[in-house]
Each structure stands twice: as structure tokens, then as C-alpha cells.
Protein backbone atom coordinates (compact mmCIF):
# COMPACT_ATOMS: atom_id res chain seq x y z
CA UNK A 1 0.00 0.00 0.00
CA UNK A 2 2.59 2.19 0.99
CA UNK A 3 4.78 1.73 -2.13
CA UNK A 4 1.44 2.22 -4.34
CA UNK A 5 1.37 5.58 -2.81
CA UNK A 6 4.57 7.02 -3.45
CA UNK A 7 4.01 5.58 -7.12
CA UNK A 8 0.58 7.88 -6.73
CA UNK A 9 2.77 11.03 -5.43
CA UNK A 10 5.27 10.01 -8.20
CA UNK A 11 2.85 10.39 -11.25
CA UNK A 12 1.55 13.68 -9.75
CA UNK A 13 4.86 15.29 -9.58
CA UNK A 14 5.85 14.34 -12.82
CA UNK A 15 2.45 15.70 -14.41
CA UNK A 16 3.01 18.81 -12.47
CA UNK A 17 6.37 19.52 -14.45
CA UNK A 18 8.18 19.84 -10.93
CA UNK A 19 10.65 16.92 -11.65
CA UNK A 20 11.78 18.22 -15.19
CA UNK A 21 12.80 21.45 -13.64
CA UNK A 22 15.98 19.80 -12.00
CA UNK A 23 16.86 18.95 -15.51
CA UNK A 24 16.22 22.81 -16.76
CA UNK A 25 19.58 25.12 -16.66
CA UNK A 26 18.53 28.42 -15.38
CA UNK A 27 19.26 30.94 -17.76
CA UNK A 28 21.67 33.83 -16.40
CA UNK A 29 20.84 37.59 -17.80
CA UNK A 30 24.79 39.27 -17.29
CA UNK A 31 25.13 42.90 -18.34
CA UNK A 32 25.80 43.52 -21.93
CA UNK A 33 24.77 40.04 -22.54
CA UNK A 34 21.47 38.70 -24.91
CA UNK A 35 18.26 38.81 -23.25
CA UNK A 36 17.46 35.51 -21.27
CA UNK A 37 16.88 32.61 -22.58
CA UNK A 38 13.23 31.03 -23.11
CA UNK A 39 12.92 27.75 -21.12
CA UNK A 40 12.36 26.54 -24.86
CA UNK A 41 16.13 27.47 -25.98
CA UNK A 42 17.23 25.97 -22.10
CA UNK A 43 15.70 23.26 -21.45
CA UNK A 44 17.55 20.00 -21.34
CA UNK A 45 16.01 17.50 -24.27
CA UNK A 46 13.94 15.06 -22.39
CA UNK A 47 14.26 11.72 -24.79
CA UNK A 48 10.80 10.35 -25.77
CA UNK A 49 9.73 7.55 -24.26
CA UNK A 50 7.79 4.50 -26.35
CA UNK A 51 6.08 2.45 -23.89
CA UNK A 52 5.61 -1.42 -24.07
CA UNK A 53 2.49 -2.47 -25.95
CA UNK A 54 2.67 -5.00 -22.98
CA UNK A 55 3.09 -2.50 -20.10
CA UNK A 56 0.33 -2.46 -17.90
CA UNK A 57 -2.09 0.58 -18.15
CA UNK A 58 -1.72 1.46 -14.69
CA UNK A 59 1.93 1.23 -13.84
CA UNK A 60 3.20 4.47 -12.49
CA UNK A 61 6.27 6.20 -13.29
CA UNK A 62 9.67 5.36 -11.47
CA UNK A 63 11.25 8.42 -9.54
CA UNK A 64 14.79 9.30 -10.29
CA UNK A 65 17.84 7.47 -8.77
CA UNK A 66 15.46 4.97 -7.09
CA UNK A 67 17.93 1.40 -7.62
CA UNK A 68 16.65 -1.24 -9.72
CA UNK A 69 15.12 -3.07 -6.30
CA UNK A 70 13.18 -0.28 -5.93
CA UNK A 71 12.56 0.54 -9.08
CA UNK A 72 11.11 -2.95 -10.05
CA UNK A 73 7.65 -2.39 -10.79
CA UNK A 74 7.26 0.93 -12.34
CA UNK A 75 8.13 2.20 -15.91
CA UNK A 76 11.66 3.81 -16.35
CA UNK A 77 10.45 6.25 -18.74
CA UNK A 78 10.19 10.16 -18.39
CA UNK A 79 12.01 12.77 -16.13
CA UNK A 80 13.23 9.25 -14.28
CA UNK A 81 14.52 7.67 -17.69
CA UNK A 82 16.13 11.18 -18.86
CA UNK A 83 18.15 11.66 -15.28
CA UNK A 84 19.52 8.41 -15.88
CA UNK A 85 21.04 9.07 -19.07
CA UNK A 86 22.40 12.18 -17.91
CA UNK A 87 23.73 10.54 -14.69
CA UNK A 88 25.49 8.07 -17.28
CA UNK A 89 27.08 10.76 -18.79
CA UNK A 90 28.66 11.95 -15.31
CA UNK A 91 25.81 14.67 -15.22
CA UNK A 92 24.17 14.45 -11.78
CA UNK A 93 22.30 16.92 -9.27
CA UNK A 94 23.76 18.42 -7.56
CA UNK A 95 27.29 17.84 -9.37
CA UNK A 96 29.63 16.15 -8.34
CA UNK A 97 31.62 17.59 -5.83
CA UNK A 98 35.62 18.41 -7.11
CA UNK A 99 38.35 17.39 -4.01
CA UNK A 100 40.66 20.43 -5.01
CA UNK A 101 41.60 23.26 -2.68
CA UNK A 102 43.91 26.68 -3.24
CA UNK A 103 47.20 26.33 -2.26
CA UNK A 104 48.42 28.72 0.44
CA UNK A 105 47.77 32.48 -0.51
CA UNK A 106 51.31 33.70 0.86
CA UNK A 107 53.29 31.87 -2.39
CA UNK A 108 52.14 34.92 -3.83
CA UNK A 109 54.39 36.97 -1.82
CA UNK A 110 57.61 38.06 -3.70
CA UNK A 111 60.70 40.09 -2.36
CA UNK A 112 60.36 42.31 -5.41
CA UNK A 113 57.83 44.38 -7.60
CA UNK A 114 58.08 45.14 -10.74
CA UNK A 115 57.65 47.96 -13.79
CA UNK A 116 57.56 47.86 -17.44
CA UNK A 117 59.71 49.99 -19.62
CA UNK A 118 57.96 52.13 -21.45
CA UNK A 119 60.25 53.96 -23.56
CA UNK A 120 62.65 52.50 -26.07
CA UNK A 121 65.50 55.03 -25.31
CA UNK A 122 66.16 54.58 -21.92
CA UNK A 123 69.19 56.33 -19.64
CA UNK A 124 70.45 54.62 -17.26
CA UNK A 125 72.65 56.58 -14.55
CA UNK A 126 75.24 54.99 -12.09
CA UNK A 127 73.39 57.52 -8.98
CA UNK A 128 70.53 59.83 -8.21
CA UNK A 129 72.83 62.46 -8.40
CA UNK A 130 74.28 61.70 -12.05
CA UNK A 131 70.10 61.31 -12.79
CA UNK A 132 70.36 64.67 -11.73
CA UNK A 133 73.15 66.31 -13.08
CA UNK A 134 71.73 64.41 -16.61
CA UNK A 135 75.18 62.02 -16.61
CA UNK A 136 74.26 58.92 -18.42
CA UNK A 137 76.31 55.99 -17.38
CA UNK A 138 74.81 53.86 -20.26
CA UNK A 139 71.46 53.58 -22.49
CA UNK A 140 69.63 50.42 -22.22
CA UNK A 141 69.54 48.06 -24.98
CA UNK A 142 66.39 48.83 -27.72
CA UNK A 143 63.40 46.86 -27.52
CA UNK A 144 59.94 46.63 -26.62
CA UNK A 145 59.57 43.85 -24.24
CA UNK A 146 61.55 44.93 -21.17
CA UNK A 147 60.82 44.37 -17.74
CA UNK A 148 62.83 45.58 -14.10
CA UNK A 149 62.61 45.24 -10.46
CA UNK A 150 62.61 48.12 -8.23
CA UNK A 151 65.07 47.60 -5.63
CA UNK A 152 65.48 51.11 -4.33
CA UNK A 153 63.17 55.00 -4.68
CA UNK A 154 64.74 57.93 -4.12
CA UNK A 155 63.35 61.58 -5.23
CA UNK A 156 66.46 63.32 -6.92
CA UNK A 157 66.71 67.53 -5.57
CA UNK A 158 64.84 68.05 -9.03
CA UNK A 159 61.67 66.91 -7.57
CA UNK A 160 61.75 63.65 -9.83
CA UNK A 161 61.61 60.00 -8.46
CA UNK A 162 64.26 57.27 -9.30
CA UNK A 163 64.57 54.13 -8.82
CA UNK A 164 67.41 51.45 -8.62
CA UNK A 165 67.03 48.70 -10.79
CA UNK A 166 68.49 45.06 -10.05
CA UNK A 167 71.38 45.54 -12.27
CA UNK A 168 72.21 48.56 -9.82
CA UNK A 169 71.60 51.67 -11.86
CA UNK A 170 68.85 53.74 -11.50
CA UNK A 171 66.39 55.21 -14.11
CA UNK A 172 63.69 57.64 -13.97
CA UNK A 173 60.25 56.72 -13.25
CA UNK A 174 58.51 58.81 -16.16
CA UNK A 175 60.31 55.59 -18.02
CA UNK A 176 58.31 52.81 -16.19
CA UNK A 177 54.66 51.49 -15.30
CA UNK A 178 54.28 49.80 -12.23
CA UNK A 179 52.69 46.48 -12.63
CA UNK A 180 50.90 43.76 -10.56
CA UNK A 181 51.53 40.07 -11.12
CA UNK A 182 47.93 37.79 -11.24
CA UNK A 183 46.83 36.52 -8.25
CA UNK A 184 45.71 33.05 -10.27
CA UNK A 185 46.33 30.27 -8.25
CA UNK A 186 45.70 26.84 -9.67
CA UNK A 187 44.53 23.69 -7.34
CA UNK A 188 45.54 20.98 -5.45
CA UNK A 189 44.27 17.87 -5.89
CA UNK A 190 42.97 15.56 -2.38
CA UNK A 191 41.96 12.59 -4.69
CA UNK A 192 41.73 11.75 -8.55
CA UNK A 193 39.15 13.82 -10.29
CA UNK A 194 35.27 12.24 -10.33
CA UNK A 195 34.75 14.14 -13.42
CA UNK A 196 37.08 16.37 -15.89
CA UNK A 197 37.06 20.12 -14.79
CA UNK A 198 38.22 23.10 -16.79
CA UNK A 199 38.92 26.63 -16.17
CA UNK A 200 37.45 29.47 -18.58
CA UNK A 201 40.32 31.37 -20.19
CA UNK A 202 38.62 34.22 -21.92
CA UNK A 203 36.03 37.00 -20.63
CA UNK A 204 32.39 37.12 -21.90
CA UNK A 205 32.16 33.41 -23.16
CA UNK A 206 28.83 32.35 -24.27
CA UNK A 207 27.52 28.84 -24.13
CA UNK A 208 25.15 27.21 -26.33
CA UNK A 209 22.85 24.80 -26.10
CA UNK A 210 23.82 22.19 -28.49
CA UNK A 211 27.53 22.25 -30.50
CA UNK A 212 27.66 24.49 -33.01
CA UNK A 213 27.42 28.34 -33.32
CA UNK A 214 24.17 28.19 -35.26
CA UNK A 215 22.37 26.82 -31.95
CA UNK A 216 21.04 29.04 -29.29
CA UNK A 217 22.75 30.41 -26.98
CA UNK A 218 21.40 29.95 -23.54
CA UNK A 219 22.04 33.18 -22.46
CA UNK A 220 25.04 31.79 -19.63
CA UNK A 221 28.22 34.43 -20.49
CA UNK A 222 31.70 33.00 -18.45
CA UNK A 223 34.50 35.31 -17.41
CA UNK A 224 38.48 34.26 -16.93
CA UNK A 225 39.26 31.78 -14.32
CA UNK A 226 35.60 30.26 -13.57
CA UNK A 227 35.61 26.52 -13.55
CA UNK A 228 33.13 24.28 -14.94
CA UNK A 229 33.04 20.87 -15.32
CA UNK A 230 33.26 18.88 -18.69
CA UNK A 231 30.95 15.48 -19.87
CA UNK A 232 32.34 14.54 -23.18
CA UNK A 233 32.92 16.98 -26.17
CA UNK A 234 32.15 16.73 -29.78
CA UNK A 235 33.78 18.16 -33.45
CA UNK A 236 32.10 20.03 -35.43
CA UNK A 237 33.16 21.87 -38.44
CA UNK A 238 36.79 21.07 -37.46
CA UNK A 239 36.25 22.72 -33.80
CA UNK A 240 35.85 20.65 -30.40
CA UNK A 241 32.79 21.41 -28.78
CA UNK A 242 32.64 20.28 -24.41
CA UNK A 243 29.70 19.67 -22.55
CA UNK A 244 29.74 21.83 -19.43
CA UNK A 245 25.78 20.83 -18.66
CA UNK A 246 22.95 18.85 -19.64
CA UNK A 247 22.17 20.94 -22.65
CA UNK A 248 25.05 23.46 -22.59
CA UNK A 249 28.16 23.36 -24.72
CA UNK A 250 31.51 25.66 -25.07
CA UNK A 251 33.81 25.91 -27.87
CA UNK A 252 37.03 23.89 -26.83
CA UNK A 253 39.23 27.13 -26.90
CA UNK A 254 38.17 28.87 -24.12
CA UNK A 255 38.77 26.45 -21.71
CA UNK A 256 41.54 24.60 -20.45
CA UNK A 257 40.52 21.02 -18.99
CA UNK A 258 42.35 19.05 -16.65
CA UNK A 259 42.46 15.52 -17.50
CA UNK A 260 43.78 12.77 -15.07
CA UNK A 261 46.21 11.00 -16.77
CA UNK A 262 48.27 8.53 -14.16
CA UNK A 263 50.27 6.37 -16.18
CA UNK A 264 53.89 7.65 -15.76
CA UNK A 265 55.71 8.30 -19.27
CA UNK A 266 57.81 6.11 -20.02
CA UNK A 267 61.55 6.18 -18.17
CA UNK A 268 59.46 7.59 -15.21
CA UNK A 269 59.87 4.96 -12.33
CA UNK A 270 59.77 6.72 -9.45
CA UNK A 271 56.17 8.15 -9.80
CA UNK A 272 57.17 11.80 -10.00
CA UNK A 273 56.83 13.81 -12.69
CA UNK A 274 55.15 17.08 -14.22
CA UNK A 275 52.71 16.79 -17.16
CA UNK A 276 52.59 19.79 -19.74
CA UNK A 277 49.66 19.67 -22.04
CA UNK A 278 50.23 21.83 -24.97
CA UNK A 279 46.37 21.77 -26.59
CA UNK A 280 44.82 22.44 -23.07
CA UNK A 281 47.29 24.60 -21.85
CA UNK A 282 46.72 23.02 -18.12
CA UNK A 283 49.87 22.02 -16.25
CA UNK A 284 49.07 18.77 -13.84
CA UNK A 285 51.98 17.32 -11.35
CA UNK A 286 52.04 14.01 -10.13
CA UNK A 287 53.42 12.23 -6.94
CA UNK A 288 53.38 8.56 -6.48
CA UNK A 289 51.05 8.30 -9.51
CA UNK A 290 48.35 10.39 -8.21
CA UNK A 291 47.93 13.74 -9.55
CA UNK A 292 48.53 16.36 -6.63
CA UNK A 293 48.18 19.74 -8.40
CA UNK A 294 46.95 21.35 -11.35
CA UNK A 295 46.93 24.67 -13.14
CA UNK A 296 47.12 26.92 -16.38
CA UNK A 297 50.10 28.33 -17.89
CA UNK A 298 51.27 30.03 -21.59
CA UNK A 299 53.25 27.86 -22.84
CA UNK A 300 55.41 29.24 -26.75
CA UNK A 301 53.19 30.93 -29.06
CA UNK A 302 54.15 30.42 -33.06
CA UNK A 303 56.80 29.87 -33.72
CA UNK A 304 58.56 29.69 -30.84
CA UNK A 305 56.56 26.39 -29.81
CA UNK A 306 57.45 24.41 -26.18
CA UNK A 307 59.11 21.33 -27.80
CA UNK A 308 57.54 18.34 -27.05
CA UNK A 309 59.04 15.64 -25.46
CA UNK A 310 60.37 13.89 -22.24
CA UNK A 311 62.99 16.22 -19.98
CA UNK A 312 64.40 16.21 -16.97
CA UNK A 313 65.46 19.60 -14.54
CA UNK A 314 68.35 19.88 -14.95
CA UNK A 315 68.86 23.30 -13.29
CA UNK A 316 66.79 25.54 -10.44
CA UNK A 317 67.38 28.76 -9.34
CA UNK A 318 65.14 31.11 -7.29
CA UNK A 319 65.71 34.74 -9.36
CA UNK A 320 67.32 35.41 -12.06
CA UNK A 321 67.29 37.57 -15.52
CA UNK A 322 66.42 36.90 -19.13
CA UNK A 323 67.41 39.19 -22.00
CA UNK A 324 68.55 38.05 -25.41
CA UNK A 325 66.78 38.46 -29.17
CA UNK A 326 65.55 35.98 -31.89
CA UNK A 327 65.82 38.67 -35.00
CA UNK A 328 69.05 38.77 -36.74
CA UNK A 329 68.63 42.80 -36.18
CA UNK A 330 67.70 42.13 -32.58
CA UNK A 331 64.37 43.80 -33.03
CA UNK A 332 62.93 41.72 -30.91
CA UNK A 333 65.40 42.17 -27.94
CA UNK A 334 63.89 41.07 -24.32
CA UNK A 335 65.22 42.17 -21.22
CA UNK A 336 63.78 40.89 -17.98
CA UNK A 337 64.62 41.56 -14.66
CA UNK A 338 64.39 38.72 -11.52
CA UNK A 339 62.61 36.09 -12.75
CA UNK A 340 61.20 34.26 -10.56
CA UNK A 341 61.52 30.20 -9.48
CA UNK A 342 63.09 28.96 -12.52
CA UNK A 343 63.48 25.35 -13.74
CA UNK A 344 65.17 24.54 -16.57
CA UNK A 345 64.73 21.28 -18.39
CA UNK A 346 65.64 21.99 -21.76
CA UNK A 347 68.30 23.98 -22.66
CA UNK A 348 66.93 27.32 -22.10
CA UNK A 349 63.21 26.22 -21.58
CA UNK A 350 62.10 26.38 -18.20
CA UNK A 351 59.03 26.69 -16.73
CA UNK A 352 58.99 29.90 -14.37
CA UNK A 353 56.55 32.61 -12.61
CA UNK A 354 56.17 35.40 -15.17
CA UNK A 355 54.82 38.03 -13.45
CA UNK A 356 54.12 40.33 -16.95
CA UNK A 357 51.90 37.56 -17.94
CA UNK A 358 47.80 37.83 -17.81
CA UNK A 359 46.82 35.79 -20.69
CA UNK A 360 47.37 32.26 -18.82
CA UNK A 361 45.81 29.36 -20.71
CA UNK A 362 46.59 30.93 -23.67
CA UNK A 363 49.91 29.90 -25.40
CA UNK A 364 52.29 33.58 -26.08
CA UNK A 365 56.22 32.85 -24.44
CA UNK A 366 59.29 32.45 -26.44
CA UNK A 367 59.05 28.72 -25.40
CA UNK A 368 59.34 28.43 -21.94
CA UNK A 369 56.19 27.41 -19.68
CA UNK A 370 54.91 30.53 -17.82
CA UNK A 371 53.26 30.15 -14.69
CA UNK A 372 52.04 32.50 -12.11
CA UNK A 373 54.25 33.72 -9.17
CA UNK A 374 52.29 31.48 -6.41
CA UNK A 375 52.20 28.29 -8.90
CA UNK A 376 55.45 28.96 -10.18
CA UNK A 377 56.26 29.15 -6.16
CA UNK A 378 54.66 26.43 -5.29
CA UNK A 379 55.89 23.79 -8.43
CA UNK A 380 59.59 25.05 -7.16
CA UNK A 381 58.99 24.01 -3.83
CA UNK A 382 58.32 20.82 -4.70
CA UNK A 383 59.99 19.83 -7.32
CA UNK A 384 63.72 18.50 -7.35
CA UNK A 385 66.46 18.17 -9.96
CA UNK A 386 66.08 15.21 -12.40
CA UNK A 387 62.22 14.95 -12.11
CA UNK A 388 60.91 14.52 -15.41
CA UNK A 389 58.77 17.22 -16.93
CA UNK A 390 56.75 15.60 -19.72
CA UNK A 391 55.15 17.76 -22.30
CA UNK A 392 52.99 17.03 -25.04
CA UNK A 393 50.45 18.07 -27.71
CA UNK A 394 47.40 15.45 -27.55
CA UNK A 395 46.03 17.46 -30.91
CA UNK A 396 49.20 16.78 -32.57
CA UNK A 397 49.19 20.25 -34.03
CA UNK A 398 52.65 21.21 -32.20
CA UNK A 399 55.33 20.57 -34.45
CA UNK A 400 57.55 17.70 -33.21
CA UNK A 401 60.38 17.90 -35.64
CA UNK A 402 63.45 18.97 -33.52
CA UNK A 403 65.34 20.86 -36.10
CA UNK A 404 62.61 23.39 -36.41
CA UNK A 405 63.60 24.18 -32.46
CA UNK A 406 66.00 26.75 -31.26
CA UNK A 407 67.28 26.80 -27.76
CA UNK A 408 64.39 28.73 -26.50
CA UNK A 409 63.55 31.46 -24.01
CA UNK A 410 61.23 33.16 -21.38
């Protein structure tokens, strides 16, 4: 009698709509975004269900995530049927919860901060008082990426403030803009992944509700650094298309996913080692063949590509500067002061902080991995010389030829 009754309750709630609505995305309205969404462009596709000719007239409806015990004499068809196939796709309500948790917020604390050199002609002057008196000791080196630490400020008796660089001189400040290294901190991992999660790397990113830009959008936007979680993916017109929800989808490119992947490459028998993943542009690091920590980086735009391959570090050191050119007329010239928790592992590749970078989980360095400070901090701290740093382009669109590789840099 009892179980007759909660079949009873069942088929009212189900007629009443109220079950389908844990299967309906709400639709978000963000500023600047389209209107909302109608429930008709949301709604997660609820499969049709052909009933037995046999079936009996009266059998209710199962409710959702009843087992099969339970579940033995009512129809698995409807809202029941459709959370089921969602469930089997690793889509449940509420979600599955993600075992991660943000490293310590001090590993963002550095000794130094930073400016950018705005000005290609730049004086540099051996003391305040030969800034003064307008006695150049040398001009710094042409080029448009340069970057110092500010070790020292003093205002010079002409009412203008200078400040000592780390190679000891000082230049004027109406040279330099101060600038602030991301606060991004990836995650670390308390127990292998349930389900693939991904951070967004771009502002303003719309979702849809199939694959495809020709389906609706469903009026979700995603900013830089949320997470969501991914259920399979899908190509389409020669782009990769994830499932984020039961009938939302994001093109591949504005996420990075991390994606457990414990087997140790091979020559790895200690169960250490770092994995670099070129096409998601995720960094994941693995200790006794459980991944521990994840996070995004910029690994070498074209053509200065991260070289795939297995490495080991062969080389750390805490701070240190980068300058050098690619262009025969040195047009490109870099100069780069106190860079921060280097590795090296192959020949002038390393993965590092890189505290002028804000575009992480987008590929843009000379060839080296950049990281933030507080990853880049952490990854240092635990990681010794020999461990193998593994990196690879699942999408095989990274060239793997080596002689198209220089030696690399930042």
C-alpha cells in the first residue's frame, strides 16, 4: 500500500512539471549580454519515451535514482529515464563535488615588484645624483619587451623620483609602469578527479545549447578563471565542442581542462613527474602516480613552440634575468629583470613565474612554460632536480620535428 502511494505522489509530480525542472539550466541575464533565454532554448532535451504495448495501463512512473530493487515495478520512462542518461554521462544533481583546494595564498608573496619599460631610449645613470646632473652611465639596450625590479626610490633635488634597478643603476620613473603580477592560483588535488574540470580562459564566453554556433545560446556568459566541469565533447566543423551541462556546450578554446592521466611516461619509475599539455594549456603534477596539483600556464606561441618531449630539470634557481633576441637585427630584444623560481629542463626552456603575464591558458612565451608567481612558487617548492617534466600536444598540431627548435627562451 505504501509503495502504491509514493508511485501515486510520483505520477503527480511528474504531471506537475516539478521533476523536469531539475533537468532545466537556469538561464543567467549578465550585463551587456542577450536577453534571457526562453525555457524553450534551455531546457535540457527530455528523450521520448515509447512504452511497451505490454506494459500495464496502470503502472506508475519510477522516480529518479530509485535502484533497480526499488525501481522494479514501475516504468523507467520520463524525467526518471532522462536523469539516468544524464547521470550516465557523469551529469548528476547536484554535481559532483571536485576534491581540489587553493594552495596557500602567501606563495604569492615576492621580495620584489616590478615595472615595465615604457620607452625605447632609456638612460640609465650609475646615482641619483648623475640622474640629476643628466650624466648617463649607459642607455639600455632597444626593444619593446623589457621588464625591471625596483630595488630602491629615491626623489632626486629636481623633484623627480628614481629608482634602482636590479642591475644597480637607477632610471627615472617617467620611463616605467608599475605592474601587478595575477593573483591566479591553480589547485591541489585531495583525490583523482570524479569528473574532468576546466577553467574558462577568456572573458564574456557564451555557451550554447547544443555544439555548433548556429544553436542558441542559452544566455550563460563566463568570465576568466571560472571553472566548470566537462561530460564529453564533440567536433564540429573542425572545432571541439565540451559539454559543461545537460544541454550546454563551449567551444574547446576557451577552456583549459584538466584531464587525469596517471600512467607515468615512459623512463618515469619513481612516480614523480610534471605533465605539460600543450592543446589544453593546463599544467598537472604528479606524486606517487596520483595527480597532486593542477593549473594553467602560456606555454610558446608560433613559432617559438614548447618542444615536445620527455625532460628532466636539470637546473633551479630562485631569481634570475632573461634578455637576449631571436631577430638577426635584434628587433625583438627582451630584457627581464628577476625572474622568478626557474626550472630549466631543456636547454633554455624552463618553466617559471612570469609576473608580466595575464593571458594564462593561452599559449604567447618564447618557449618556456609561464606560470604564475604562487604556482610557479609552489611547483619550485616541490619539485627536485632530475624529475621529469613531460610535455605534449594530444592534438598533434605542435610541431615535433626537432630541427625546427632553437634553444628557447622566457
Amino acid at each position: 500500500m505504501q509503495k502504491t502511494l509514493v508511485h501515486i505522489l510520483s505520477g503527480i509530480l511528474l504531471s506537475s512539471g516539478l521533476l523536469l525542472s531539475l533537468v532545466q539550466p537556469a538561464a543567467a541575464q549578465t550585463p551587456g549580454g542577450d536577453a534571457a533565454a526562453t525555457p524553450a532554448d534551455t531546457a535540457a532535451t527530455i528523450p521520448a519515451v515509447t512504452t511497451s504495448s505490454n506494459a500495464p495501463a496502470n503502472q506508475s512512473l519510477c522516480l529518479p535514482y530509485l535502484d533497480s530493487t526499488e525501481n522494479s515495478d514501475c516504468l523507467n520512462a520520463g524525467p526518471s529515464a532522462a536523469l539516468t542518461q544524464l547521470a550516465n554521462s557523469g551529469i548528476t544533481f547536484p554535481a559532483a563535488p571536485l576534491t581540489v583546494v587553493t594552495p596557500p595564498y602567501d606563495l604569492n608573496n615576492i621580495p620584489y615588484s616590478y615595472a615595465k619599460v615604457i620607452d625605447d631610449a632609456v638612460p640609465m645613470y650609475a646615482s641619483v645624483e648623475d640622474a640629476v646632473a643628466g650624466n648617463v652611465k649607459e642607455m639600455m639596450p632597444l626593444g619593446k619587451f623589457k621588464y625591471v625590479s625596483l630595488m630602491q626610490k629615491e626623489t632626486g633635488s629636481d623633484g623627480v623620483t628614481y629608482y634602482q634597478i636590479a642591475n644597480q643603476d637607477w632610471i627615472s620613473s617617467a620611463v616605467i609602469n608599475r605592474v601587478s603580477a595575477t593573483y591566479f592560483q591553480g589547485d591541489l588535488i585531495k583525490s583523482a578527479p570524479s569528473v574532468t574540470f576546466a577553467w574558462v580562459v577568456q572573458s564574456q564566453v557564451p555557451s550554447y545549447t547544443a555544439p555548433g554556433y548556429n544553436s542558441p545560446k542559452t544566455g550563460k556568459l563566463y568570465n576568466r578563471q571560472d571553472v566548470v566541469r566537462c561530460y564529453g565533447s564533440e567536433e564540429l566543423d573542425n572545432m571541439e565542442w565540451v559539454r559543461i551541462g545537460p544541454n550546454e556546450w563551449i567551444e574547446h578554446r576557451f577552456i583549459g581542462r584538466v584531464i587525469n592521466s596517471p600512467t607515468p611516461p615512459d623512463g618515469v619509475t619513481n612516480g614523480r613527474w610534471i605533465e605539460v599539455n600543450l592543446y589544453e594549456q593546463v599544467l598537472t603534477v604528479y606524486d606517487n602516480n596520483q595527480m597532486v596539483f593542477a593549473t594553467l600556464i602560456s606555454s610558446g606561441g608560433k613559432p617559438f613552440y614548447t618542444k615536445p618531449g620527455t625532460f628532466q630539470i636539470y637546473r633551479k634557481v630562485d631569481f634570475e634575468y632573461m634578455t637576449g633576441a631571436f631577430e638577426a637585427d635584434r628587433s625583438d630584444y627582451y630584457y627581464i629583470e628577476q625572474v622568478p623560481y626557474i626550472m630549466y629542463f631543456d636547454e633554455a626552456r624552463a618553466l617559471h613565474g612570469a609576473y608580466w603575464n595575464n593571458y594564462l591558458g593561452n599559449p604567447g612565451s618564447h618557449g618556456c612554460v609561464n606560470l604564475s608567481v604562487a604556482d610557479a612558487h609552489w611547483l619550485y617548492d616541490w619539485a627536485n632536480e632530475g624529475d621529469t617534466v613531460y610535455v605534449w600536444d594530444p592534438s598533434g598540431q605542435t610541431p615535433t620535428d626537432p630541427s625546427l627548435y632553437g634553444s628557447g627562451a622566457f
